[in-house]
N, C-alpha and C. Protein backbone atom coordinates (compact mmCIF):
# COMPACT_ATOMS: atom_id res chain seq x y z
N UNK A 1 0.82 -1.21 0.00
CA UNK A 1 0.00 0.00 0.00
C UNK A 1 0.85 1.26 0.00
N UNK A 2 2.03 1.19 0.26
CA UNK A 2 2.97 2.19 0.45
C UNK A 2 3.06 2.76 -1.18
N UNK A 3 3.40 1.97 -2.14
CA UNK A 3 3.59 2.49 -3.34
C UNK A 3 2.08 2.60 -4.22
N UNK A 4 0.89 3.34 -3.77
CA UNK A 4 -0.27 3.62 -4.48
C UNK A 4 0.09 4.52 -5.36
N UNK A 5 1.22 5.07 -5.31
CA UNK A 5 1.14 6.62 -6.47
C UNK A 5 1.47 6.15 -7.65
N UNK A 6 2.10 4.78 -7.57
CA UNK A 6 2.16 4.43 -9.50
C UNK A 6 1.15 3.93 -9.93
N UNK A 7 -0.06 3.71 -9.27
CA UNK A 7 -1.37 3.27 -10.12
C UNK A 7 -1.58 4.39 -10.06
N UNK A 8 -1.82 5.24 -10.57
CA UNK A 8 -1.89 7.26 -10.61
C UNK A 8 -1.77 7.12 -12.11
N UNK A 9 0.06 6.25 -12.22
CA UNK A 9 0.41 6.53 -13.42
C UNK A 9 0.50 5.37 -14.64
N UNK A 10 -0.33 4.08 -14.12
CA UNK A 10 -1.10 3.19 -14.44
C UNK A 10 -2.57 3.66 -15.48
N UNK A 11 -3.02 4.20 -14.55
CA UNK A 11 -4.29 4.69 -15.10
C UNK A 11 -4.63 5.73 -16.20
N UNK A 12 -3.22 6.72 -15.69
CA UNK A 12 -3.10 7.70 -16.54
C UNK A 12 -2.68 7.57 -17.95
N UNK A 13 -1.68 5.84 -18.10
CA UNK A 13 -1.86 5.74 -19.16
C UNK A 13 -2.69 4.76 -19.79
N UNK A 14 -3.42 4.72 -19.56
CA UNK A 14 -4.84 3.45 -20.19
C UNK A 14 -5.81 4.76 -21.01
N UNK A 15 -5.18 6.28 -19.89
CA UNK A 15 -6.73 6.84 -20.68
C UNK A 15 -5.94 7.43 -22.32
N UNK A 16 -7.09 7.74 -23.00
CA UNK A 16 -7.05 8.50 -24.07
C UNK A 16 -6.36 9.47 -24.57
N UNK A 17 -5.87 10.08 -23.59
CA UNK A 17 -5.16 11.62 -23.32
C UNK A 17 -3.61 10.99 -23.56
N UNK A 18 -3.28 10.05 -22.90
CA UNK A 18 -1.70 9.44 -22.73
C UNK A 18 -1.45 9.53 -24.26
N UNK A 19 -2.29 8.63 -24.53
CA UNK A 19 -1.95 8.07 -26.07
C UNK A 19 -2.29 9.24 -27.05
N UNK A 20 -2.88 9.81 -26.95
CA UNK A 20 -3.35 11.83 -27.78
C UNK A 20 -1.30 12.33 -27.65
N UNK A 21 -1.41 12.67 -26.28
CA UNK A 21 -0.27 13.09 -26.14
C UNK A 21 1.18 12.27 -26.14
N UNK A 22 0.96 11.22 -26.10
CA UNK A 22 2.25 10.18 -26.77
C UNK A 22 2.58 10.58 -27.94
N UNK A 23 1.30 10.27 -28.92
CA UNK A 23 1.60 10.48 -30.64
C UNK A 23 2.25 11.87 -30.87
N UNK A 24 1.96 12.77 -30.12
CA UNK A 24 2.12 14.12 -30.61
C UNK A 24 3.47 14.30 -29.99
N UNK A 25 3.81 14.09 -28.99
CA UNK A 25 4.90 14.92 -28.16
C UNK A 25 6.22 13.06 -27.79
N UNK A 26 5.90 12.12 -27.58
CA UNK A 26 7.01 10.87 -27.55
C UNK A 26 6.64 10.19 -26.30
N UNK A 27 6.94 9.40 -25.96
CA UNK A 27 6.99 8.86 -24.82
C UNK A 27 7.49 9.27 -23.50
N UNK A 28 8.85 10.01 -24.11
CA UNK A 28 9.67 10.50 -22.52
C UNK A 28 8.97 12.00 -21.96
N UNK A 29 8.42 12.78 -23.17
CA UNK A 29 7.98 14.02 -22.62
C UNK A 29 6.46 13.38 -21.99
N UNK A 30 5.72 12.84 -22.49
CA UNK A 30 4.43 12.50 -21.59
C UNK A 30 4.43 11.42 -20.32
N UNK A 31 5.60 10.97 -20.59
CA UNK A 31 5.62 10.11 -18.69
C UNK A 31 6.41 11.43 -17.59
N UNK A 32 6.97 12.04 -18.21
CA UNK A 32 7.53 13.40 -17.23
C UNK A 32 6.17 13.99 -17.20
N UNK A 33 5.17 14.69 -18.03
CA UNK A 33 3.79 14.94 -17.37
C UNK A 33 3.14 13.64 -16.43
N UNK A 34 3.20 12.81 -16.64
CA UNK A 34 2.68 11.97 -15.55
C UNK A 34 3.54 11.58 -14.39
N UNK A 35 4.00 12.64 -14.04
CA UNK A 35 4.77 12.78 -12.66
C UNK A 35 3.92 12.22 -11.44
N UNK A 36 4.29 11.70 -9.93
CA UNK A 36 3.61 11.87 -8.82
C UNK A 36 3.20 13.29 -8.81
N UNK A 37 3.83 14.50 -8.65
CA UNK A 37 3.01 15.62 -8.26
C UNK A 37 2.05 15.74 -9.46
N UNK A 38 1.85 15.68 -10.22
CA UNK A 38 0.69 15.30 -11.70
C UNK A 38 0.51 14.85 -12.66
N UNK A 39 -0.06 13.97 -12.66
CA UNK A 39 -0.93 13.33 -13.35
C UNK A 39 -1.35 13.33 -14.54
N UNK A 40 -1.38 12.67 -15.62
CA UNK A 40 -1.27 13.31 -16.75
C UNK A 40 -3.02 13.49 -17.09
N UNK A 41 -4.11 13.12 -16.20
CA UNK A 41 -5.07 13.43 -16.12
C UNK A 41 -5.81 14.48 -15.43
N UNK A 42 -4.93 15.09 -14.46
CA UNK A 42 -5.01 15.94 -13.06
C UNK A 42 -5.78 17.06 -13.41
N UNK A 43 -5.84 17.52 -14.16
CA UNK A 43 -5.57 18.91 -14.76
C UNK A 43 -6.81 19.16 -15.42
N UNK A 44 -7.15 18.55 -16.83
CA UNK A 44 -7.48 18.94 -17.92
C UNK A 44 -8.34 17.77 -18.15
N UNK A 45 -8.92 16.37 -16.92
CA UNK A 45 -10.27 15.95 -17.30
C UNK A 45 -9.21 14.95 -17.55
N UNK A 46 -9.77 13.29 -17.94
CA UNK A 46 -9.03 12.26 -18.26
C UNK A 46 -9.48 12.14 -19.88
N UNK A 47 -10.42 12.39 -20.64
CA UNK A 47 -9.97 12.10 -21.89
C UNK A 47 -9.44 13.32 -22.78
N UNK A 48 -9.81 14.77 -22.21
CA UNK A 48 -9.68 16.19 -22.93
C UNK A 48 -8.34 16.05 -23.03
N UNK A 49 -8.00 16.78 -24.28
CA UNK A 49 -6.31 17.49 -24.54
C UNK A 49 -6.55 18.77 -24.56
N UNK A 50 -6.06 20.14 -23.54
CA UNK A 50 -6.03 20.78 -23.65
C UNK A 50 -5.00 21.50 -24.28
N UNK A 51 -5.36 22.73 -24.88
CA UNK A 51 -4.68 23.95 -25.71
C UNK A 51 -3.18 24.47 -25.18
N UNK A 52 -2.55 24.12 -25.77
CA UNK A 52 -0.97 24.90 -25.47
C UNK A 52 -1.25 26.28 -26.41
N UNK A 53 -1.24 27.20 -25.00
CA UNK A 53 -1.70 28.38 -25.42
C UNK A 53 0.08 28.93 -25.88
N UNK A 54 1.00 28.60 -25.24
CA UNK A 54 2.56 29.38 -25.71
C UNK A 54 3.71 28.67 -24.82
N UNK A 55 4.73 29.31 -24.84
CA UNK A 55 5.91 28.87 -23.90
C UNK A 55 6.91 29.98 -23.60
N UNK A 56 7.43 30.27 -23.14
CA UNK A 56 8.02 31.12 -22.73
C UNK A 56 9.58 30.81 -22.91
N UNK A 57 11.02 32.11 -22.88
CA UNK A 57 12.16 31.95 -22.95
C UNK A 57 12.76 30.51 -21.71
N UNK A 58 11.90 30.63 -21.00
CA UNK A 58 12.54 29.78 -20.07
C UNK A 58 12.72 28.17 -20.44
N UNK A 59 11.57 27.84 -21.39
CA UNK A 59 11.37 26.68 -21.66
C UNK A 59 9.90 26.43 -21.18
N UNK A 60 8.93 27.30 -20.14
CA UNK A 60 8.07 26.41 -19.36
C UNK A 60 6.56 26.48 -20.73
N UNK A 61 6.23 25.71 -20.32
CA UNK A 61 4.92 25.70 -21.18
C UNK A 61 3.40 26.25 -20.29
N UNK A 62 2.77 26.80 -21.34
CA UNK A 62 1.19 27.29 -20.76
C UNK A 62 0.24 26.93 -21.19
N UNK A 63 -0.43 26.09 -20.40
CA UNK A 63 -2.23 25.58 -21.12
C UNK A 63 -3.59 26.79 -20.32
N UNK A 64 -4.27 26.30 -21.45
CA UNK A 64 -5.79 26.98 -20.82
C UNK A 64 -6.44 25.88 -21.03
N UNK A 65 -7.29 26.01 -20.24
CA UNK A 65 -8.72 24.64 -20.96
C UNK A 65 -9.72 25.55 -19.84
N UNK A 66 -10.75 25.91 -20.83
CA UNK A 66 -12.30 26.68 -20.97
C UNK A 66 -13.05 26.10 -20.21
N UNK A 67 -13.33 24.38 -20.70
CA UNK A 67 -14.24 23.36 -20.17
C UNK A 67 -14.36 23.07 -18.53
N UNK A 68 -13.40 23.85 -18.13
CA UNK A 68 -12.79 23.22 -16.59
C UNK A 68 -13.88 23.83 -15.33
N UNK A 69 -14.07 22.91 -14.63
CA UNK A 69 -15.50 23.18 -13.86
C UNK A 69 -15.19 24.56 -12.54
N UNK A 70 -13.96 25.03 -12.50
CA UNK A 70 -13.02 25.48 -11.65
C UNK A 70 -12.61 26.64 -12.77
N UNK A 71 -13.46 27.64 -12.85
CA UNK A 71 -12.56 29.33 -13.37
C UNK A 71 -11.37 29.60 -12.56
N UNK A 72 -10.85 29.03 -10.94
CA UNK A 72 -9.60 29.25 -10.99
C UNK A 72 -8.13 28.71 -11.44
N UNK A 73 -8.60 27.15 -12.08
CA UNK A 73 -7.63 26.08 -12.50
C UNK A 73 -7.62 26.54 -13.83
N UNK A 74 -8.03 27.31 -14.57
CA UNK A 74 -7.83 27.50 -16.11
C UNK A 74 -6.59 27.37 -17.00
N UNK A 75 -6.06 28.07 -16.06
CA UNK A 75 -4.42 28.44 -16.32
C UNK A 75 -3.49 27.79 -15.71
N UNK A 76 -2.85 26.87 -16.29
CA UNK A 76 -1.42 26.34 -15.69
C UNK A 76 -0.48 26.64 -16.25
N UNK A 77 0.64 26.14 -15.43
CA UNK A 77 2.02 26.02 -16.03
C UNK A 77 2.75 24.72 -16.15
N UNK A 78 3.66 24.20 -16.84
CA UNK A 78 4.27 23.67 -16.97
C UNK A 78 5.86 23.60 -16.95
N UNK A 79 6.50 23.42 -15.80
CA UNK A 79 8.30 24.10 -15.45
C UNK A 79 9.10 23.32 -17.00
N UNK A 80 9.72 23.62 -17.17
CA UNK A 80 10.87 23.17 -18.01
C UNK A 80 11.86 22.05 -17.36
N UNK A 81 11.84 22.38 -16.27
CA UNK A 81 12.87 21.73 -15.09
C UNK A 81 12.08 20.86 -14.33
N UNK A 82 12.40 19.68 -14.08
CA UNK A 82 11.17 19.27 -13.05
C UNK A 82 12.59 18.26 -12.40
N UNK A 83 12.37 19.57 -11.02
CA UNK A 83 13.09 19.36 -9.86
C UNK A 83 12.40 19.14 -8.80
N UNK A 84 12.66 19.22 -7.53
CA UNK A 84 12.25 19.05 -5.96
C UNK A 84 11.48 20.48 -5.89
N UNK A 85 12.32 21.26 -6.40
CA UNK A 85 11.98 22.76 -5.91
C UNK A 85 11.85 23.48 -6.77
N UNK A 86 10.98 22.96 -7.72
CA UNK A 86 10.77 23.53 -9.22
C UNK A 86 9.56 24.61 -9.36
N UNK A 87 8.88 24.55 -8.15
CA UNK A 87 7.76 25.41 -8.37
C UNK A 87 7.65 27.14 -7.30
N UNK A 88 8.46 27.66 -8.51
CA UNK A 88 8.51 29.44 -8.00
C UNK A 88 8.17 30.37 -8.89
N UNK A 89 7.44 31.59 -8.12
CA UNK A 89 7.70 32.63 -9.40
C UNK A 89 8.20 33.17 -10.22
N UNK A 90 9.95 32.77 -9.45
CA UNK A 90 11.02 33.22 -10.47
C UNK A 90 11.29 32.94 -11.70
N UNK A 91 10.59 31.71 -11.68
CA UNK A 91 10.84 30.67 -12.91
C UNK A 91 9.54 30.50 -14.20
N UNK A 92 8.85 31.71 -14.04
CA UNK A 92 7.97 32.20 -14.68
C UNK A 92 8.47 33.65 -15.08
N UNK A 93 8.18 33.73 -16.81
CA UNK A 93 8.93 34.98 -16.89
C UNK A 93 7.94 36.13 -16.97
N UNK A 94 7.96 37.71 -16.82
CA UNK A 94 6.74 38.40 -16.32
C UNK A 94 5.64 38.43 -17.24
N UNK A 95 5.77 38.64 -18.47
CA UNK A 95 4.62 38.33 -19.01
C UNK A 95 3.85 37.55 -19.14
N UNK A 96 3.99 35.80 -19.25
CA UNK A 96 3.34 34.97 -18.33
C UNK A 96 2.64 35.05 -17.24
N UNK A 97 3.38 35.61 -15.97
CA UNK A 97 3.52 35.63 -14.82
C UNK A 97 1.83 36.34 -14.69
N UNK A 98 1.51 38.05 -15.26
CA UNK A 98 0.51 38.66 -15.52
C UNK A 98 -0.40 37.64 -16.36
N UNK A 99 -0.37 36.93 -16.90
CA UNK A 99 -1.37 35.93 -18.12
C UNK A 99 -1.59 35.18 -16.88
N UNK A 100 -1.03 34.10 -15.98
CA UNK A 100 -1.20 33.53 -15.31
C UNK A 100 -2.31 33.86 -14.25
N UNK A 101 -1.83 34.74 -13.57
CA UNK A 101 -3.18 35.73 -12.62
C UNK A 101 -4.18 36.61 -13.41
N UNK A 102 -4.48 36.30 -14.76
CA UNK A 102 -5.77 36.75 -15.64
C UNK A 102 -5.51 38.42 -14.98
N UNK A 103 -4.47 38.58 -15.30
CA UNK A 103 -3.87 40.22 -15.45
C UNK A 103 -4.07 40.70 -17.03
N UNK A 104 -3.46 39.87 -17.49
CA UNK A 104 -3.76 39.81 -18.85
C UNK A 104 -4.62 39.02 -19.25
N UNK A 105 -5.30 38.93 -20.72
CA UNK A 105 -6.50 37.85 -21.31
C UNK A 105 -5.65 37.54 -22.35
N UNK A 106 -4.97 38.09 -23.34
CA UNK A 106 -4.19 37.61 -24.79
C UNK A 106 -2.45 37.31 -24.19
N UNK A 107 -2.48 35.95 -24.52
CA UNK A 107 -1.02 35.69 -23.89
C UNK A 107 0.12 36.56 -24.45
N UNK A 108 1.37 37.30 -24.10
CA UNK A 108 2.17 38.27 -24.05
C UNK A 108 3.24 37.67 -25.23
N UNK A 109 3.19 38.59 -26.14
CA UNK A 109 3.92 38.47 -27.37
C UNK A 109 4.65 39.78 -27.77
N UNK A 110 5.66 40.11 -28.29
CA UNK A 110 6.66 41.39 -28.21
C UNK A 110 5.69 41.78 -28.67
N UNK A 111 4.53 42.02 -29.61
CA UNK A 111 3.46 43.12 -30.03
C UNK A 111 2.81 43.65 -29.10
N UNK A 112 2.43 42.97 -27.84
CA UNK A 112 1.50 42.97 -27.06
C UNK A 112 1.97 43.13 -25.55
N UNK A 113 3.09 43.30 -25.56
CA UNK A 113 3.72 43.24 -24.16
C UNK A 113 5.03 43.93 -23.91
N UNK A 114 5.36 44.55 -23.45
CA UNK A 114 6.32 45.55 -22.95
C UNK A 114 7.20 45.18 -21.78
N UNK A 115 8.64 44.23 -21.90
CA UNK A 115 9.21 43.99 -20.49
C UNK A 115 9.36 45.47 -19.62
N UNK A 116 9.08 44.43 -18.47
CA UNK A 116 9.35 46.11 -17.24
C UNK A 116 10.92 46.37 -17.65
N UNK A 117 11.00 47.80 -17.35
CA UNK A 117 12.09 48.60 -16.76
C UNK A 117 12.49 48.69 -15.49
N UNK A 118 14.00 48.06 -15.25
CA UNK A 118 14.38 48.18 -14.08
C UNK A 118 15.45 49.41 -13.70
N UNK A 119 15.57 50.17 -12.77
CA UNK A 119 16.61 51.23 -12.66
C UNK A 119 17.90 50.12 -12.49
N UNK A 120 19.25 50.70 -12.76
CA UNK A 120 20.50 49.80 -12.57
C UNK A 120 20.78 50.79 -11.36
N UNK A 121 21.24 49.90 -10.39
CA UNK A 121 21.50 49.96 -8.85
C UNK A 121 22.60 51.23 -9.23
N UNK A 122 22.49 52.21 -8.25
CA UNK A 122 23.21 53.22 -8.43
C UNK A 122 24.57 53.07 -7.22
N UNK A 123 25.77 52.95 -7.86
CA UNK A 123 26.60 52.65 -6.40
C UNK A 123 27.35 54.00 -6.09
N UNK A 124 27.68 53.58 -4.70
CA UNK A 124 27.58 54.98 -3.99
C UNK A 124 29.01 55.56 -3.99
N UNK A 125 29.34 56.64 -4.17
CA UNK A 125 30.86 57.32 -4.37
C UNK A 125 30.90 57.51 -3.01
N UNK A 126 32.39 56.80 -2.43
CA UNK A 126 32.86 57.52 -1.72
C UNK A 126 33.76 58.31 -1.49
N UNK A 127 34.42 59.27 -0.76
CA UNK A 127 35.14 60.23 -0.68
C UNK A 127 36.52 59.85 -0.91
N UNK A 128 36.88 58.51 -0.21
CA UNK A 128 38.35 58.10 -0.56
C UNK A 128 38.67 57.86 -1.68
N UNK A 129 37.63 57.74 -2.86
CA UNK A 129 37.47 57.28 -3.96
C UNK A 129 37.37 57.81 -5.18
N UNK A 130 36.82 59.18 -5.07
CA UNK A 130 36.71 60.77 -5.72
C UNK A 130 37.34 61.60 -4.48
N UNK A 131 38.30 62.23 -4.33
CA UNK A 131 38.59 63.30 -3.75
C UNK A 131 38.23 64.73 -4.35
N UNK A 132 37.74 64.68 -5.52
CA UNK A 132 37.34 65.47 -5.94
C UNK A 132 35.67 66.36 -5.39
N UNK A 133 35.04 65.07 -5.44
CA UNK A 133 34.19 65.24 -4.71
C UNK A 133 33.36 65.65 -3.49
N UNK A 134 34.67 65.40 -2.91
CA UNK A 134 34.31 65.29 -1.05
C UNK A 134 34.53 67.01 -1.11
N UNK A 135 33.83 67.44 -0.01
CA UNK A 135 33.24 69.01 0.77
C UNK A 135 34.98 68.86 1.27
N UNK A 136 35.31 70.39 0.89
CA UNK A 136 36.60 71.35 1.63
C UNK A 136 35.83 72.56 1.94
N UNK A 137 36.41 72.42 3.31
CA UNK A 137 35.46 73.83 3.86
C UNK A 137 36.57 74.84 3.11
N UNK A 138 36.08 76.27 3.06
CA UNK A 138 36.93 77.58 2.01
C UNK A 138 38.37 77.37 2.51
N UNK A 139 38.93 77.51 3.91
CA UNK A 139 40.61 77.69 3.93
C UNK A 139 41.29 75.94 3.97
N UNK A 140 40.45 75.07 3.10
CA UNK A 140 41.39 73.67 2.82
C UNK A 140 42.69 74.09 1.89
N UNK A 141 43.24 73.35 1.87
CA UNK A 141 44.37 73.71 1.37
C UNK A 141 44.29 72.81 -0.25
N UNK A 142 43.15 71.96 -0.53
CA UNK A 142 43.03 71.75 -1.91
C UNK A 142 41.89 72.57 -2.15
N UNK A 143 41.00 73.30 -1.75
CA UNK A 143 40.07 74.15 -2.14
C UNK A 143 40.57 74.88 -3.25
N UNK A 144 40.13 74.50 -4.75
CA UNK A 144 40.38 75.60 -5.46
C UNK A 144 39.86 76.75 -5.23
N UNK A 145 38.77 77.51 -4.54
CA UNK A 145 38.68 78.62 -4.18
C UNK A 145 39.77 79.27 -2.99
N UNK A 146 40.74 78.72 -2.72
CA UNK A 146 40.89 79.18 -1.30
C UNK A 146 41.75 80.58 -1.63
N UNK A 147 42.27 80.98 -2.79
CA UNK A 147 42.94 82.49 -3.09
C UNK A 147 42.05 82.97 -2.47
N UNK A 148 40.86 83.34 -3.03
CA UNK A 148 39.55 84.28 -3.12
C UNK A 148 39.15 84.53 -1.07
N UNK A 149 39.20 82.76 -0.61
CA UNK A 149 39.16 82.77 1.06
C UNK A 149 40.30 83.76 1.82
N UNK A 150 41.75 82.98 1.16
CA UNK A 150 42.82 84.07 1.80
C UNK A 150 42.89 85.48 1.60
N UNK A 151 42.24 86.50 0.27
CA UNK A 151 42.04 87.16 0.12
C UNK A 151 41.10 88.60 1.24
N UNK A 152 39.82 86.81 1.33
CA UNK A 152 38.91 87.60 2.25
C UNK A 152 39.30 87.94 3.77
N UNK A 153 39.99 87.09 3.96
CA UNK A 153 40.65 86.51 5.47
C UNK A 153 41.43 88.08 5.53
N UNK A 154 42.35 88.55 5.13
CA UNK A 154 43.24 89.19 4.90
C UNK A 154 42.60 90.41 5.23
N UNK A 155 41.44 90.70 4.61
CA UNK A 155 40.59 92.08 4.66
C UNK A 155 40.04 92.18 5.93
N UNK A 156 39.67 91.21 6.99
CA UNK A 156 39.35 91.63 8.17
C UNK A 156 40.44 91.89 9.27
């Protein structure tokens, strides 16, 4: 009873969907969808093939399926990587990321989507580093004003 999670992936391939997505995509990419964490039925109903709406630079893939009794399951993802610790935001790139949370409705294509702008970290001058920079009060002795100081000095 300890090992129930491979009849998961028993079942998953008897249905309709295995063999839809065998023919189309090979054997090794559709037993990696029929992972323990899912199922190659989990998702998208056991006989439906849902829509590969796009994929992103990263590699990950994006489905929709309409039919789904759940308006919040519409949208998945699919990692590129399927690790231990494969499931983060980082690993979604932002335009996705907005498609994913129905921020957006038309999935993000350079026509249609604008990467953010980030400022580049501004690093900080210090004084040992520009001497030019750093505050001389008027009688320093690199003050290029300091004639004009000794001048004034002189007059009182």
């Amino acid at each position: 009873f300890g090992k129930m999670r491979s009849w998961g992936h028993f079942v998953g391939m008897l249905s309709p969907k295995f063999w839809h997505i065998y023919r189309r995509e090979g054997f090794v990419r559709t037993l990696l969808r029929a992972k323990p964490y899912k199922y190659s039925h989990e998702k998208a109903g056991w006989k439906e093939v849902v829509r590969l709406v796009g994929s992103d630079e990263l590699g990950n893939r994006y489905y929709e399926d309409f039919d789904h009794h759940n308006q919040n399951n519409r949208r998945w993802v699919e990692y590129a990587d399927y690790g231990h610790y494969y499931m983060t935001p980082k690993r979604i790139a932002p335009g996705w990321h907005g498609w994913m949370h129905y921020v957006y409705d038309e999935p993000p294509r350079k026509e249609n989507f604008v990467m953010p702008y980030y400022r580049s970290h501004k690093l900080k001058q210090f004084k040992s580093d520009h001497p030019t920079l750093s505050y001389k009060n008027p009688g320093h002795q690199q003050n290029p004003h300091k004639e004009i100081f000794d001048k004034l000095a002189k007059k009182r």
